[in-house]
Protein backbone atom coordinates (compact mmCIF):
# COMPACT_ATOMS: atom_id res chain seq x y z
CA UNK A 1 72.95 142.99 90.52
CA UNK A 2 70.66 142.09 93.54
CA UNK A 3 67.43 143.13 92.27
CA UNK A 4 64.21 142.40 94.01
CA UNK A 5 61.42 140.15 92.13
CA UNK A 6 59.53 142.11 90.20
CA UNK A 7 62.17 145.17 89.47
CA UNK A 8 61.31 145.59 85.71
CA UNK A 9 63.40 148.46 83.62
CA UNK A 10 60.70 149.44 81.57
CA UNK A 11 63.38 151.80 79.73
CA UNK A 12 65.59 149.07 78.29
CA UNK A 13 64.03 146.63 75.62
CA UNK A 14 66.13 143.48 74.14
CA UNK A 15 65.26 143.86 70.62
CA UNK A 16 67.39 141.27 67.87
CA UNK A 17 70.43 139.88 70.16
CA UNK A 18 72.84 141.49 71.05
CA UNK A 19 70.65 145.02 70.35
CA UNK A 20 69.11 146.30 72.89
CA UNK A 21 67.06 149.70 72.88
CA UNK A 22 67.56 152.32 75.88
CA UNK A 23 64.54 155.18 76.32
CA UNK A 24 66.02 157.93 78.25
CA UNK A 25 63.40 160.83 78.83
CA UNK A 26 64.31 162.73 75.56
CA UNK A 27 65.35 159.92 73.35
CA UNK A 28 65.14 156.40 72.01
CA UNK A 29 68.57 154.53 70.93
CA UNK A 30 67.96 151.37 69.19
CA UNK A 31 70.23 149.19 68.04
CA UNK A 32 73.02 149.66 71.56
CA UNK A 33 75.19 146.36 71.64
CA UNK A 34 76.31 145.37 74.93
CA UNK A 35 79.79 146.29 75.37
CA UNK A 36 80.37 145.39 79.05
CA UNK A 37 79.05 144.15 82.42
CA UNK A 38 80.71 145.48 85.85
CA UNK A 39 80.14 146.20 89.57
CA UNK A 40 82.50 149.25 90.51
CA UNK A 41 82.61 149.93 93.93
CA UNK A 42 78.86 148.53 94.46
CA UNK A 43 77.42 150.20 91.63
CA UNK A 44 76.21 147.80 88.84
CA UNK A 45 77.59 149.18 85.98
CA UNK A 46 76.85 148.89 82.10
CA UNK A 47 78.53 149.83 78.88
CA UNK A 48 76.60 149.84 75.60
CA UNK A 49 78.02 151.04 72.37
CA UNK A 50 75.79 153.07 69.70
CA UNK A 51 75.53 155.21 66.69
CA UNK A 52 72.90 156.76 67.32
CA UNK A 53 72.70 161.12 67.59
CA UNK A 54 71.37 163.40 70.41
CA UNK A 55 70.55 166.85 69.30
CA UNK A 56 72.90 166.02 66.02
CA UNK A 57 75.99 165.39 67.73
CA UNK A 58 77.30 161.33 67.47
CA UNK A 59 76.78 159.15 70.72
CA UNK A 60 79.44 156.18 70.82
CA UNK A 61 78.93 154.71 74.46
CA UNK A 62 76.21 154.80 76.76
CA UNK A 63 77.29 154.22 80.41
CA UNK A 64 74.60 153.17 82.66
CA UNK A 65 74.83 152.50 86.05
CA UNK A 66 72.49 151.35 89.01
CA UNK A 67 72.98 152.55 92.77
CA UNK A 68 71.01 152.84 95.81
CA UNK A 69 68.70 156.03 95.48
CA UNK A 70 70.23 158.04 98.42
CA UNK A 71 73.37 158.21 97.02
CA UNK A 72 74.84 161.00 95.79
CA UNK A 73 75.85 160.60 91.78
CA UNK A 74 78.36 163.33 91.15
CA UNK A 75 79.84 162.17 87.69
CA UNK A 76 77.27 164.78 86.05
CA UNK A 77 78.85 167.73 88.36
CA UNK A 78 82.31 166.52 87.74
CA UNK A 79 82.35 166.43 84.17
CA UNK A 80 80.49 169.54 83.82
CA UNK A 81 82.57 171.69 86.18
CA UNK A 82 85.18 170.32 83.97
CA UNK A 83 83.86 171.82 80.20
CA UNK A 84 82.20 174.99 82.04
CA UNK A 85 85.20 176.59 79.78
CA UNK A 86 85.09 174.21 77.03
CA UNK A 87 86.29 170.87 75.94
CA UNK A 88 89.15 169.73 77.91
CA UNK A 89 91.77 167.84 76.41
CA UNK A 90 91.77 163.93 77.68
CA UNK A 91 88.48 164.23 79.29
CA UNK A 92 85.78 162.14 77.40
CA UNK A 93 82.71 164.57 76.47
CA UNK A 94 79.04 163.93 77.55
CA UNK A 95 76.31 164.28 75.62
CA UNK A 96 73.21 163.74 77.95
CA UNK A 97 72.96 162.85 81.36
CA UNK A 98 69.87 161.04 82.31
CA UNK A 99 68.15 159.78 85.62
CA UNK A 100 65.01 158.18 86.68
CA UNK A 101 64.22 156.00 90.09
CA UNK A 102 63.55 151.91 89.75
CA UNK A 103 61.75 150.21 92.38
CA UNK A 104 63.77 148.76 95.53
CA UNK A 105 64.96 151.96 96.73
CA UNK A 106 67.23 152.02 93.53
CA UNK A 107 67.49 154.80 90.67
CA UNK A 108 69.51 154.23 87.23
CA UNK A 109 72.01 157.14 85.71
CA UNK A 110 72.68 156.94 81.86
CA UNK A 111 75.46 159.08 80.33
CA UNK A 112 75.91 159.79 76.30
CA UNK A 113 79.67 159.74 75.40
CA UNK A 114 80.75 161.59 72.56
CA UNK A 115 84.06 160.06 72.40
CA UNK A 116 85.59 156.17 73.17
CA UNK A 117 89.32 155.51 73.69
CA UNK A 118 90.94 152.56 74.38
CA UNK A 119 91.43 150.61 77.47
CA UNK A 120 94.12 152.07 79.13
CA UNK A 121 94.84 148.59 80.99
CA UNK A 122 95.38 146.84 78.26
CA UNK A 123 98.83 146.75 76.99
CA UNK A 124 100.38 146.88 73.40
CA UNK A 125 100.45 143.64 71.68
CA UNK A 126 98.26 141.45 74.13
């Protein structure tokens, strides 16, 4: 990620490696292992795994991702047009959504999964 000097995430703490704890602005999740690292269309993007709970239900990943401030994040609108009738089979459920602005003209998104899958790149016995 290009971050500027002095761009400090105050809500992400490296506790015993690999933990890490995330603050959103409703909860604390200790104990999130790094999962993956990756830069999707110019958004720096993070994966964390957890076992933590938010409002009693089980949170497995925690996507976070960084992006330029002005732009528009419409995961959050997407995936709850899709459940405005319910669960939807094949579509991963979201827990939380969270957002807050970082310094250099930057804010950071964090999502709560309720469910993980598997890679669907990866092929059977590889």
């Amino acid at each position: 990620m290009n971050t500027c000097a002095g761009d400090i995430d105050r809500t992400m703490s490296a506790d015993n490696e690999p933990a890490f704890t995330l603050h959103t602005s409703k909860e604390t999740f200790k104990d999130c292992e790094l999962d993956a690292v990756g830069n999707p269309l110019g958004r720096k993007a993070d994966i964390f795994l957890t076992n933590e709970t938010n409002g009693g239900l089980p949170v497995h990943v925690i996507k976070e991702q960084t992006m330029k401030r002005d732009k528009h994040w419409k995961e959050e609108i997407i995936l709850n047009k899709i459940y405005q009738h319910g669960v939807y089979p094949g579509v991963v459920r979201a827990g939380f959504f969270d957002r807050h602005s970082t310094s250099a003209g930057r804010s950071k998104t964090r999502i709560g999964l309720l469910d993980t899958g598997t890679n669907t790149l990866t092929r059977p016995g590889r």
